[in-house]
N, C-alpha and C. Protein backbone atom coordinates (compact mmCIF):
# COMPACT_ATOMS: atom_id res chain seq x y z
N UNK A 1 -2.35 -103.15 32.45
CA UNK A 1 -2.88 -101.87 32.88
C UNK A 1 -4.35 -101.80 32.48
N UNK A 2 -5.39 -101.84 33.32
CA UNK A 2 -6.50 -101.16 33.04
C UNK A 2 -7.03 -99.94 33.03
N UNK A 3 -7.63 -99.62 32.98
CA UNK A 3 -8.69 -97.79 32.14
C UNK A 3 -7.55 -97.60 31.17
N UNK A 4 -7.60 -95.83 31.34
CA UNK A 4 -7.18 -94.94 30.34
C UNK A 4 -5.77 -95.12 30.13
N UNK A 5 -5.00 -95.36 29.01
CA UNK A 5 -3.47 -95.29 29.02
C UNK A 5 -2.95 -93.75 28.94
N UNK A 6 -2.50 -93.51 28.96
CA UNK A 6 -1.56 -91.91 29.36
C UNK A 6 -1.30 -91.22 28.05
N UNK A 7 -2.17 -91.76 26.88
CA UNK A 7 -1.88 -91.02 25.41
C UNK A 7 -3.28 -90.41 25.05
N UNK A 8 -3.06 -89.41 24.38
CA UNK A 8 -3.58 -88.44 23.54
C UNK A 8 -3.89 -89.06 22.35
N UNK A 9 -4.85 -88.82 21.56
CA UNK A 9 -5.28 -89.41 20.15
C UNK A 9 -5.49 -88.45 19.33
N UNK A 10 -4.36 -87.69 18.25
CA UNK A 10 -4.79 -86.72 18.07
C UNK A 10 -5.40 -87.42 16.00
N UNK A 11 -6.16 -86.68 15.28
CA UNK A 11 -6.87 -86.74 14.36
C UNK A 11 -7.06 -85.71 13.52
N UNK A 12 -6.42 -85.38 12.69
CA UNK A 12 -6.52 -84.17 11.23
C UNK A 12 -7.68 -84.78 10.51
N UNK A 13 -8.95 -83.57 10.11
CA UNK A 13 -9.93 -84.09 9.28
C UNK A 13 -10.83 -82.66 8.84
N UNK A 14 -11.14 -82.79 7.34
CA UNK A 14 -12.07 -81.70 6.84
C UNK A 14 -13.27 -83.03 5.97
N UNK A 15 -14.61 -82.64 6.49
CA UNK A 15 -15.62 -83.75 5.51
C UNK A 15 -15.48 -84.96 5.62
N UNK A 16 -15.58 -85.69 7.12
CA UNK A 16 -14.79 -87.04 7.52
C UNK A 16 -16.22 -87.28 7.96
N UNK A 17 -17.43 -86.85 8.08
CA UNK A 17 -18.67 -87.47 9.19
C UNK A 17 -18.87 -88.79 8.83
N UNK A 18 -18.64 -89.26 7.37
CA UNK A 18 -19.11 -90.31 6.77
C UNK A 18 -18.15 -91.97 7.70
N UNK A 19 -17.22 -90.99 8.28
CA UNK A 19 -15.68 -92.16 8.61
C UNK A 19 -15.56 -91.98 10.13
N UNK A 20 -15.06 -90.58 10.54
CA UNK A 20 -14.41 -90.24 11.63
C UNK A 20 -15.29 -91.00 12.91
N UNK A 21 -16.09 -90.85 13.16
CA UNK A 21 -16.75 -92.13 14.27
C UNK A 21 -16.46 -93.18 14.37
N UNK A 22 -16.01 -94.01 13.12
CA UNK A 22 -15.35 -95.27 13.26
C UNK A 22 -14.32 -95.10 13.85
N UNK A 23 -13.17 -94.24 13.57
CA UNK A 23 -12.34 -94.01 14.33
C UNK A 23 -11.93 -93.78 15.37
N UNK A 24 -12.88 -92.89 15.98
CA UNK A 24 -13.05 -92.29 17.52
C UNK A 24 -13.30 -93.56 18.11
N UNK A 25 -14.25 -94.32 18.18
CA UNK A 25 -14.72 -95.20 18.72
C UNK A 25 -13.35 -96.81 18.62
N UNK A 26 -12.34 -96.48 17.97
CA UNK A 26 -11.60 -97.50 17.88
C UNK A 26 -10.79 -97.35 18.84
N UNK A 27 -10.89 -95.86 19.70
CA UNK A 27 -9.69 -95.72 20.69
C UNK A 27 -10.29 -95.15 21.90
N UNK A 28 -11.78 -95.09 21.85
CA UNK A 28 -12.24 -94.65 22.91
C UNK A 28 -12.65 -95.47 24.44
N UNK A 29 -12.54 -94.64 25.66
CA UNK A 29 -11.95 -95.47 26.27
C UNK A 29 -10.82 -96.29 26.78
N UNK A 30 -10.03 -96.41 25.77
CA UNK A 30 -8.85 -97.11 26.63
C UNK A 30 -7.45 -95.77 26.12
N UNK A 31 -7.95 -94.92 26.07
CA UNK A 31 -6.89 -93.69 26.24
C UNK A 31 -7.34 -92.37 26.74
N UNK A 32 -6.48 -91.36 26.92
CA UNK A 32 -7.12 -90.20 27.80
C UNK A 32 -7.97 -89.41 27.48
N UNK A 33 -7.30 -88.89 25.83
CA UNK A 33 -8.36 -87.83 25.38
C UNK A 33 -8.03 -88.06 24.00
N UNK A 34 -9.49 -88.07 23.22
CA UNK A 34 -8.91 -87.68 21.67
C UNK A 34 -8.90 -86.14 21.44
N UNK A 35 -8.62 -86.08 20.44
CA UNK A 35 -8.91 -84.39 20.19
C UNK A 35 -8.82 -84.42 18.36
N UNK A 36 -9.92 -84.45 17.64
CA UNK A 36 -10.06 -83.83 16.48
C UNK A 36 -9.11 -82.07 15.89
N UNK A 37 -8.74 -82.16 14.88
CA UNK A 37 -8.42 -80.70 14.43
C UNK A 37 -9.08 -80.87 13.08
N UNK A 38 -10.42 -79.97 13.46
CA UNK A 38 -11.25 -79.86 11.96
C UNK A 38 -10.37 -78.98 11.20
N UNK A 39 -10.49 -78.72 10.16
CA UNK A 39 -10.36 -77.31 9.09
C UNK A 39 -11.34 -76.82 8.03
N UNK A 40 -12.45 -77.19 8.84
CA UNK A 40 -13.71 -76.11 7.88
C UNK A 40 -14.59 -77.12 7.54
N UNK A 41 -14.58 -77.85 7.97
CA UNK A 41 -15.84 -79.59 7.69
C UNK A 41 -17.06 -78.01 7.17
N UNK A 42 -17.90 -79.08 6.20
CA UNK A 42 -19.00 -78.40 5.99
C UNK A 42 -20.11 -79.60 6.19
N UNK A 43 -19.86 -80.98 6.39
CA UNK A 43 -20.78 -82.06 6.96
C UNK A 43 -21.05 -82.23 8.32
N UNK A 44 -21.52 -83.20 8.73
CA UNK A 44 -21.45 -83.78 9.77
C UNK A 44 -20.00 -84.35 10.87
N UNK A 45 -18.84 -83.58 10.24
CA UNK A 45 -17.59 -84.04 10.99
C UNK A 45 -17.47 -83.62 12.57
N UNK A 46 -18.07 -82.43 12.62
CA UNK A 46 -17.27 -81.70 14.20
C UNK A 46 -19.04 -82.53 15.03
N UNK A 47 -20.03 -82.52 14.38
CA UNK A 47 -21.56 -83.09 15.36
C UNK A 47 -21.16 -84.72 15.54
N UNK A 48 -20.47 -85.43 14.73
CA UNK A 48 -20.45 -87.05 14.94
C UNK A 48 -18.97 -86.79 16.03
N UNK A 49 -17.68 -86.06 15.79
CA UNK A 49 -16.66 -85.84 16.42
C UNK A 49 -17.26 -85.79 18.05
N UNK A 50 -17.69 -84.86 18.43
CA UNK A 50 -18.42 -84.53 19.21
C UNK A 50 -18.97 -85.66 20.54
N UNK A 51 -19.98 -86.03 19.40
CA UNK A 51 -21.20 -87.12 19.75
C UNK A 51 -20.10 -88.61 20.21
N UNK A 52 -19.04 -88.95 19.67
CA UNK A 52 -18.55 -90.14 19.81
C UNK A 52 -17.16 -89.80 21.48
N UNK A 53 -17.62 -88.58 21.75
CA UNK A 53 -16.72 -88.12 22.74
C UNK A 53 -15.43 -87.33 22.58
N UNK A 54 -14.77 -87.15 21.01
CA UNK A 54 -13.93 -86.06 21.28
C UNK A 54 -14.22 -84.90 21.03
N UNK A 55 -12.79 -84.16 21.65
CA UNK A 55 -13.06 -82.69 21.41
C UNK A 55 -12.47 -82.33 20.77
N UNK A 56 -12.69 -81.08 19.86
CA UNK A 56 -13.09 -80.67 18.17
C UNK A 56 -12.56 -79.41 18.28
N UNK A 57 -11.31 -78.64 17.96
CA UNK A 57 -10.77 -77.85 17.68
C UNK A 57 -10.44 -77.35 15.94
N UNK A 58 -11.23 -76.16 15.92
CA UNK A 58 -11.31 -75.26 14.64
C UNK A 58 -10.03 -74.79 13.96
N UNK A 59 -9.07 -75.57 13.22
CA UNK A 59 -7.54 -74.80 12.76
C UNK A 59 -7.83 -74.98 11.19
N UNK A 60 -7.69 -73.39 10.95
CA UNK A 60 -7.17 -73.41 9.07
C UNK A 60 -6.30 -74.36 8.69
N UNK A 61 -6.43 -74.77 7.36
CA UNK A 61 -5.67 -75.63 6.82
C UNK A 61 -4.59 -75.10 6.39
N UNK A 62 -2.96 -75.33 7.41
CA UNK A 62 -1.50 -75.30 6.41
C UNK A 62 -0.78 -75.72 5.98
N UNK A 63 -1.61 -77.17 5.92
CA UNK A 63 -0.67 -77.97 5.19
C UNK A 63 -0.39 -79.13 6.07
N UNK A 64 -0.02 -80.60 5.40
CA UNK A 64 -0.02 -81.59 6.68
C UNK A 64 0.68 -81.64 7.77
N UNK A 65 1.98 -80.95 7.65
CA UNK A 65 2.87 -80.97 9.02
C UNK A 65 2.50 -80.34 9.97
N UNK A 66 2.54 -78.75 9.28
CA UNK A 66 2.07 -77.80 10.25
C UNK A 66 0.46 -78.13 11.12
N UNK A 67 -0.69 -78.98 10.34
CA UNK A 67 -1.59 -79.09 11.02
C UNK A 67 -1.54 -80.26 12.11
N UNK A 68 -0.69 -81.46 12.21
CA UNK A 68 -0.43 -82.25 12.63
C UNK A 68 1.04 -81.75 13.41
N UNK A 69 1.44 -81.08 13.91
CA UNK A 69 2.16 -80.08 15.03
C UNK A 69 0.95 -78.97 15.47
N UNK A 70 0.53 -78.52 14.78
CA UNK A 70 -0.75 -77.15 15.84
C UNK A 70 -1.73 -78.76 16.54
N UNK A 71 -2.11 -80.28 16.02
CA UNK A 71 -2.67 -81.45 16.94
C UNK A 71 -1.75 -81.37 17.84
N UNK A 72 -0.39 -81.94 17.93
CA UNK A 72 0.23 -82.24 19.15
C UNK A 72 0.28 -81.38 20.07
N UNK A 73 0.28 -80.13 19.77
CA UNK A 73 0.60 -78.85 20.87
C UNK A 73 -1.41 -78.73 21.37
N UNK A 74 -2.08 -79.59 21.12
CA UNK A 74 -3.47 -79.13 21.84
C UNK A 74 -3.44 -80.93 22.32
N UNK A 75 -2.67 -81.79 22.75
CA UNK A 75 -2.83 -82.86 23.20
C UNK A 75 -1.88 -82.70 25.00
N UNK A 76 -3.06 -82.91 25.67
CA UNK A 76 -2.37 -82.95 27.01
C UNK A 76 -1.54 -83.95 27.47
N UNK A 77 -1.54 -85.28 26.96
CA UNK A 77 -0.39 -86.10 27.16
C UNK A 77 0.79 -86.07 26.49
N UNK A 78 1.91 -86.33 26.97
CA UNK A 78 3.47 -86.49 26.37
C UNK A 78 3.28 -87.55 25.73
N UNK A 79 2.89 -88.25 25.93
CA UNK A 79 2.34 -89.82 24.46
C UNK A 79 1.71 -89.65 23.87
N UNK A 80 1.56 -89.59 22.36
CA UNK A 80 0.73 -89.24 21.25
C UNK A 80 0.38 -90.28 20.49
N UNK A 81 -1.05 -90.94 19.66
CA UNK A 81 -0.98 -91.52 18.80
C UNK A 81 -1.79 -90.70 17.61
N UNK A 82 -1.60 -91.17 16.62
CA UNK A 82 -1.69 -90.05 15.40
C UNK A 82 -2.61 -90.97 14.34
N UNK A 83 -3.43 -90.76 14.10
CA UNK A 83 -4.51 -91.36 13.44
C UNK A 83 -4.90 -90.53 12.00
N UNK A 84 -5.16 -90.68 10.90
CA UNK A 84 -6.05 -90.01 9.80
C UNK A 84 -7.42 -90.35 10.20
N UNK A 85 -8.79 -89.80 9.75
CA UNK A 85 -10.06 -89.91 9.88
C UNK A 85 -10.57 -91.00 9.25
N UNK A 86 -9.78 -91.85 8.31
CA UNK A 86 -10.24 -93.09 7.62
C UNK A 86 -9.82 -94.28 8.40
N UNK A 87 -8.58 -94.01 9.29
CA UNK A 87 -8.12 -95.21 10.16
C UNK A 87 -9.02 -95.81 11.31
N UNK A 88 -8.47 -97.11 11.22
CA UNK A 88 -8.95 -97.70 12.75
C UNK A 88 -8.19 -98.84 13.30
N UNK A 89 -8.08 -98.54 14.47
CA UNK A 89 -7.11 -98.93 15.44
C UNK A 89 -7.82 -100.44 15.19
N UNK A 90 -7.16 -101.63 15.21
CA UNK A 90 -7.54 -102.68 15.15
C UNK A 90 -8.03 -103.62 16.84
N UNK A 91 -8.64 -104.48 16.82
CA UNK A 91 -8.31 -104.83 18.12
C UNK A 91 -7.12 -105.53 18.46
N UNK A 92 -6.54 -106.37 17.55
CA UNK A 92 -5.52 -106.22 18.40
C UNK A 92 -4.52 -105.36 18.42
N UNK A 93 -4.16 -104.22 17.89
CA UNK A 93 -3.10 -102.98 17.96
C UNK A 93 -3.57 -102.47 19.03
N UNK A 94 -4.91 -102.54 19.46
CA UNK A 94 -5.11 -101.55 21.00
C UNK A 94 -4.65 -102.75 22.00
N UNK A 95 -4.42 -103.80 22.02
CA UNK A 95 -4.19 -105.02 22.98
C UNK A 95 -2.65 -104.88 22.99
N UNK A 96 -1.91 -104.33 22.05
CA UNK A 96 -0.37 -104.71 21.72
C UNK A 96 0.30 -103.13 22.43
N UNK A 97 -0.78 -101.88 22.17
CA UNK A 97 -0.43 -100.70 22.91
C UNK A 97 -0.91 -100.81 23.66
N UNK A 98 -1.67 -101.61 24.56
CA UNK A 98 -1.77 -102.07 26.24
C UNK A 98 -0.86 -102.39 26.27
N UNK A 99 -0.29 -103.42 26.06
CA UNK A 99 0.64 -104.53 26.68
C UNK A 99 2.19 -103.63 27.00
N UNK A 100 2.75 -102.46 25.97
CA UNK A 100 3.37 -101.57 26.20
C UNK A 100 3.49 -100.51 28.00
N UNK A 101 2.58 -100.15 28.00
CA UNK A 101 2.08 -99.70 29.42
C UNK A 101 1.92 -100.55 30.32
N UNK A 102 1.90 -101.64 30.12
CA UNK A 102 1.60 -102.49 31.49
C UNK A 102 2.46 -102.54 32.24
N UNK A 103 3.93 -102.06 32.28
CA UNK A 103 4.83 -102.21 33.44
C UNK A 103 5.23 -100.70 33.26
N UNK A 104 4.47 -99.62 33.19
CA UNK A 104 5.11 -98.50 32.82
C UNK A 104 5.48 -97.67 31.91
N UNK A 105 6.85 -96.77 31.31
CA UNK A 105 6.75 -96.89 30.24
C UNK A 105 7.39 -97.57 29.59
N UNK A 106 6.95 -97.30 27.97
CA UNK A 106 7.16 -98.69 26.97
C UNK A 106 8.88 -98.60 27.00
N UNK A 107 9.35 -99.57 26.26
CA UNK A 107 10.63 -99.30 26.36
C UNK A 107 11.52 -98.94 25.23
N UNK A 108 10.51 -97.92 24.10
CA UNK A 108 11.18 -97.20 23.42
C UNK A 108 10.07 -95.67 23.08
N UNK A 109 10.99 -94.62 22.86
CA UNK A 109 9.95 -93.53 22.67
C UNK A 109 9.01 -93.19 21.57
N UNK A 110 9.47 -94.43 20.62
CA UNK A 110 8.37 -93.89 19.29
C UNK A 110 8.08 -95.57 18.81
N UNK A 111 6.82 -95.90 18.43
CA UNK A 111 6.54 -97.13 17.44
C UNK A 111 6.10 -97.17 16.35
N UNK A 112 6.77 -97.82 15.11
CA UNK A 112 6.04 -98.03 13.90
C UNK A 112 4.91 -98.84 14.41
N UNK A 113 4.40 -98.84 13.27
CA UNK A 113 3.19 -100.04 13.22
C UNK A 113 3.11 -99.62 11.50
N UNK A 114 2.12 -101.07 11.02
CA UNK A 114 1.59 -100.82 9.54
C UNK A 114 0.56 -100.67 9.46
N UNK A 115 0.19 -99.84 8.59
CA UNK A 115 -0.80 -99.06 8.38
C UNK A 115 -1.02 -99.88 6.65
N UNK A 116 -2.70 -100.62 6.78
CA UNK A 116 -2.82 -101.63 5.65
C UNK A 116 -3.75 -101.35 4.86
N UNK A 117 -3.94 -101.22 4.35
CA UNK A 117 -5.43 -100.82 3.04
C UNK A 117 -6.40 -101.66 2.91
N UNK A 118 -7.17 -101.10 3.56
CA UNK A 118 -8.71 -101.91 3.19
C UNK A 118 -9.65 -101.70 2.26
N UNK A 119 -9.87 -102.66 1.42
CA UNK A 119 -10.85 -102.25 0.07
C UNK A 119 -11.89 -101.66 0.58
N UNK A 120 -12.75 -100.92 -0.52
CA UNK A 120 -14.37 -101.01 0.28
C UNK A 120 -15.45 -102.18 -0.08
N UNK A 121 -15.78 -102.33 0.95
CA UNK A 121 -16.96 -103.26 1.15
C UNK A 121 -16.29 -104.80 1.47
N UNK A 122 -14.86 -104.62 1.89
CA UNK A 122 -13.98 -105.66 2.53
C UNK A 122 -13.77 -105.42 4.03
N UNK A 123 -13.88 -106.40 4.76
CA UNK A 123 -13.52 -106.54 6.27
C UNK A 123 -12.39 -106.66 6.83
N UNK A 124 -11.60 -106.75 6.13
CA UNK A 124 -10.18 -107.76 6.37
C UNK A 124 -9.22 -106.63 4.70
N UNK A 125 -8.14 -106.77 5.27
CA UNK A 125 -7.08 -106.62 3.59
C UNK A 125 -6.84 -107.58 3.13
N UNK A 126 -6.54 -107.50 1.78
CA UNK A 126 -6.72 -108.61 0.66
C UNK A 126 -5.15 -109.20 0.99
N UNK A 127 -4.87 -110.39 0.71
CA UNK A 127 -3.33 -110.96 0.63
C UNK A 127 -2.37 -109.77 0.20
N UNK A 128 -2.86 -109.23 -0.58
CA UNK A 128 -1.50 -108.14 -1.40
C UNK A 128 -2.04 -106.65 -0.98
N UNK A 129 -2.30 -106.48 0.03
CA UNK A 129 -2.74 -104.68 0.40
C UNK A 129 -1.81 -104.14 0.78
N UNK A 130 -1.99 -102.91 -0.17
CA UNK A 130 -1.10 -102.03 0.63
C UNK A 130 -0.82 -101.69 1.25
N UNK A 131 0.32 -101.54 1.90
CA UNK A 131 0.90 -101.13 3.19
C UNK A 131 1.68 -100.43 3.70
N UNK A 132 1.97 -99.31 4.14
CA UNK A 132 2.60 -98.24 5.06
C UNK A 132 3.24 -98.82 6.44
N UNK A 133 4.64 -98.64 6.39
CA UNK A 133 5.12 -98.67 7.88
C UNK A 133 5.17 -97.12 8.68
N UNK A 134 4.54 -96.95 9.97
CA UNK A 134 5.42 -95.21 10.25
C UNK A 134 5.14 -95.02 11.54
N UNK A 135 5.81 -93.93 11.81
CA UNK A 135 5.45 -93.99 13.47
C UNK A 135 4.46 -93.23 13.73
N UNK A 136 3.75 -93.98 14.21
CA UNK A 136 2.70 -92.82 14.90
C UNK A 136 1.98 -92.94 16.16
N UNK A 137 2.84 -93.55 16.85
CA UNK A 137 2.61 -93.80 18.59
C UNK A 137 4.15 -93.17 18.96
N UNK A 138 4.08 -92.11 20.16
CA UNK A 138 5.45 -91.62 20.03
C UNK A 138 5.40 -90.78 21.24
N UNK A 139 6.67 -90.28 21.75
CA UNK A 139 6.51 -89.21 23.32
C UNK A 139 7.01 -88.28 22.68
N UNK A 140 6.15 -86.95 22.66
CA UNK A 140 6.45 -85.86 21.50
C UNK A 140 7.90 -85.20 22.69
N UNK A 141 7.95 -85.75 23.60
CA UNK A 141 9.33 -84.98 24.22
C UNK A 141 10.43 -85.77 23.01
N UNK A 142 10.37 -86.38 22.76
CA UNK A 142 11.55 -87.02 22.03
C UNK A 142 11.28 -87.26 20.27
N UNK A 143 10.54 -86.34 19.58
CA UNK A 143 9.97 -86.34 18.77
C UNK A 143 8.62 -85.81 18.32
N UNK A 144 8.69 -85.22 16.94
CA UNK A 144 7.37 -84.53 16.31
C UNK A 144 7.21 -84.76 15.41
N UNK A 145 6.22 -84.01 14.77
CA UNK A 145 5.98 -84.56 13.20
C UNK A 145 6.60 -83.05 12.45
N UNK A 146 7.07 -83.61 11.27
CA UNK A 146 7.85 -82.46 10.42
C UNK A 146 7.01 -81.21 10.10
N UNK A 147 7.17 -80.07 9.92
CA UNK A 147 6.84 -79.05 9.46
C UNK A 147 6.47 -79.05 7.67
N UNK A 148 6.80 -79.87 7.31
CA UNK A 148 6.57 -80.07 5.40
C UNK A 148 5.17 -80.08 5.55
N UNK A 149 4.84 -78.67 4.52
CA UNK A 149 2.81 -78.93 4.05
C UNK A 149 2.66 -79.83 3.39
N UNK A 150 3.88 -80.82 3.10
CA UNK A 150 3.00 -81.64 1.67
C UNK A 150 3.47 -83.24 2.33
N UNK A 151 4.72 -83.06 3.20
CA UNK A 151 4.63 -84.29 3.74
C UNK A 151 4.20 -84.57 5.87
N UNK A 152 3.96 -86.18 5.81
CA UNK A 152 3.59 -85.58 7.14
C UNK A 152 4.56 -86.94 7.87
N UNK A 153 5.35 -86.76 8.77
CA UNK A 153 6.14 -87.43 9.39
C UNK A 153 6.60 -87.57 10.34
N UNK A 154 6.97 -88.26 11.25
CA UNK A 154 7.39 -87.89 12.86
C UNK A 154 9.11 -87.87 12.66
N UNK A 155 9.76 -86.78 13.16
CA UNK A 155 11.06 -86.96 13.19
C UNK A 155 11.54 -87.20 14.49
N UNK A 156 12.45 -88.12 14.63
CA UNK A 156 12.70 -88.34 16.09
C UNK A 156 13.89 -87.11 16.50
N UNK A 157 13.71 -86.64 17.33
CA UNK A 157 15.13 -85.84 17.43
C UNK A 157 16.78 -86.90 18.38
N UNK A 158 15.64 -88.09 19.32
CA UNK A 158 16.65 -88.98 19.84
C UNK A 158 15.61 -89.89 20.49
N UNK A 159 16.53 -91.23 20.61
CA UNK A 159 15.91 -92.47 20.79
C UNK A 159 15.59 -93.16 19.93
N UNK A 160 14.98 -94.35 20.82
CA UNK A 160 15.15 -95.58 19.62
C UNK A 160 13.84 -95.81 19.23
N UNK A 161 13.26 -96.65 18.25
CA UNK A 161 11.61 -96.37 17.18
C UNK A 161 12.06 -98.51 17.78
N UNK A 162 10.85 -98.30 18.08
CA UNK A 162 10.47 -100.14 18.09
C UNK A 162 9.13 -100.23 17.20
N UNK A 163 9.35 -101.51 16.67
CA UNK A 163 8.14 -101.90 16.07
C UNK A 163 6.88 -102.94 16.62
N UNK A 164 5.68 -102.17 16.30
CA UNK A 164 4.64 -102.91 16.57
C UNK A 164 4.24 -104.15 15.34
N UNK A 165 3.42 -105.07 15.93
CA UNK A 165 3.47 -105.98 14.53
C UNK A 165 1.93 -105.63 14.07
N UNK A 166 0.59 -105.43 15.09
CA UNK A 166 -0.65 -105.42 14.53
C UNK A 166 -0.91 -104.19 13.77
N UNK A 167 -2.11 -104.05 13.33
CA UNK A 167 -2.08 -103.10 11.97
C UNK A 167 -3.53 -102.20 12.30
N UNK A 168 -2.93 -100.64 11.84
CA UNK A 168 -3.87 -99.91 11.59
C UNK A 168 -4.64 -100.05 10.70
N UNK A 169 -6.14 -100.11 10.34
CA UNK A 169 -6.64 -100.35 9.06
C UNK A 169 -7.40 -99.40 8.38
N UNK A 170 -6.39 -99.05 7.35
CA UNK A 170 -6.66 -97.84 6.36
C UNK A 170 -7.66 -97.85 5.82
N UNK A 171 -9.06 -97.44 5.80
CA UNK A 171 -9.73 -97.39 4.56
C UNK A 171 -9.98 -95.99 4.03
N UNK A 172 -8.92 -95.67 2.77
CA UNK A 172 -8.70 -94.73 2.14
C UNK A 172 -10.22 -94.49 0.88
N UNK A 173 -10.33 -95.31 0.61
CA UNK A 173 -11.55 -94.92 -0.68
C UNK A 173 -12.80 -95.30 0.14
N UNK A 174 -13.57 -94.13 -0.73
CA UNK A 174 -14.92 -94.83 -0.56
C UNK A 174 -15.98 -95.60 -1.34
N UNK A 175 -14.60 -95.33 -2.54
CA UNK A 175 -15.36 -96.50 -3.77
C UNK A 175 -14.56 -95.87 -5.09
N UNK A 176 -14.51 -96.41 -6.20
CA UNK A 176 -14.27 -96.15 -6.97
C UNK A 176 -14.07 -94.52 -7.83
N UNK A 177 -15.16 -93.83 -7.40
CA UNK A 177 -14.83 -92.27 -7.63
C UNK A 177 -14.08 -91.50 -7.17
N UNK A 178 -14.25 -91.98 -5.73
CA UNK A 178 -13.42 -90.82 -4.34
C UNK A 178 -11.92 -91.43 -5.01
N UNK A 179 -11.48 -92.76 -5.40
CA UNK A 179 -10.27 -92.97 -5.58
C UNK A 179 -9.52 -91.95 -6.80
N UNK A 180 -10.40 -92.23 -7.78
CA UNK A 180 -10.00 -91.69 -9.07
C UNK A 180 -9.98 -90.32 -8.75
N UNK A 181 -10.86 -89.16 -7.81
CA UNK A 181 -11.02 -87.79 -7.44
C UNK A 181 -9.38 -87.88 -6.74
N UNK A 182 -9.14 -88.56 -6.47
CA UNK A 182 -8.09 -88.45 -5.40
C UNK A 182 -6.73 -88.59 -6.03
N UNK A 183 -6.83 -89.31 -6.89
CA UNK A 183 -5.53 -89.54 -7.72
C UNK A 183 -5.41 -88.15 -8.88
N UNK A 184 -6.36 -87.84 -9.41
CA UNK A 184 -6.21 -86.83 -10.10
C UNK A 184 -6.13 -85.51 -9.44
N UNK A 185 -6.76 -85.04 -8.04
CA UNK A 185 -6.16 -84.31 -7.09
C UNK A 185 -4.08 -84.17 -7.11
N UNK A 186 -3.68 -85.44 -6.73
CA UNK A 186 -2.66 -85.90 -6.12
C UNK A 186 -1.73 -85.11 -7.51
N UNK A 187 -2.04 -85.51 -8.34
CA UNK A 187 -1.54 -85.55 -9.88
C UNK A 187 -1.57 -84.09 -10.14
């Protein structure tokens, strides 16, 4: 299948300008629409959002489920992929969600994929990175993400979850402080 595939890219982010362009740009083009859901950026998030081609919708923060359900209900396609502002679609995970569409639709309604941790100032994950399996390519007719503010998840209500093998690539820190800010947040 060439151009646009028939999914939505939706993206939760507050203070992402430093990241979120990498992201946009990992899926732009070969899908329909992204759509950002800021919650109060005070940087450069909604002007780089913008600038890299998506569109940037203003929702208070309630928590991860609920803000990642108020994304799906502003995504015009029934296929969703679900991104954080630090991710990026790899090239080959956008070659492997082509290859899905190429005869139609895929032949299951939701896909894991892993989601891998990238150090900073690394190109690649190290032999031992961390790694996340979850779904977040999915046809919200047959599935959403949970309502929990503290967790964020797709529940299928029916059908079957196939797995992708290429990898989203996480880069969660931005160095040594943001990690430690983040763990003692978490804590």
């Amino acid at each position: 299948m060439t151009g646009a595939l028939p999914v939505s890219v939706f993206i939760i982010a507050v203070n992402e300008g430093d990241r979120i362009g990498h992201t946009i740009r990992s899926v732009a083009g070969w899908v329909r629409e992204i759509v950002v859901i800021d919650s109060g950026s005070t940087d450069n998030t909604v002007a780089v959002s913008e600038a890299a081609g998506a569109r940037v919708i203003h929702h208070a923060w309630p928590g991860y489920g609920p803000q990642k359900r108020f994304g799906e209900e502003q995504c015009a396609s029934d296929w969703l992929l679900n991104l954080d502002a630090d991710e990026v679609v790899s090239d080959a995970l956008r070659e492997e969600i082509r290859s899905l569409f190429a005869s139609g639709e895929p032949a299951h309604p939701a896909w894991k994929m892993p989601i891998v941790e990238i150090l900073p100032g690394r190109e690649k994950p190290t032999l031992f990175a961390h790694t996340t399996v979850a779904i977040r390519l999915y046809n919200k007719r047959f599935g959403r993400y949970s309502d929990s503010t503290v967790h964020d998840r797709v529940h299928m209500a029916r059908g079957t979850v196939g797995n992708l093998n290429n990898i989203v690539e996480h880069r969660s820190s931005r160095g040594l402080a943001h990690s430690l800010d983040k763990i003692n947040r978490y804590s």
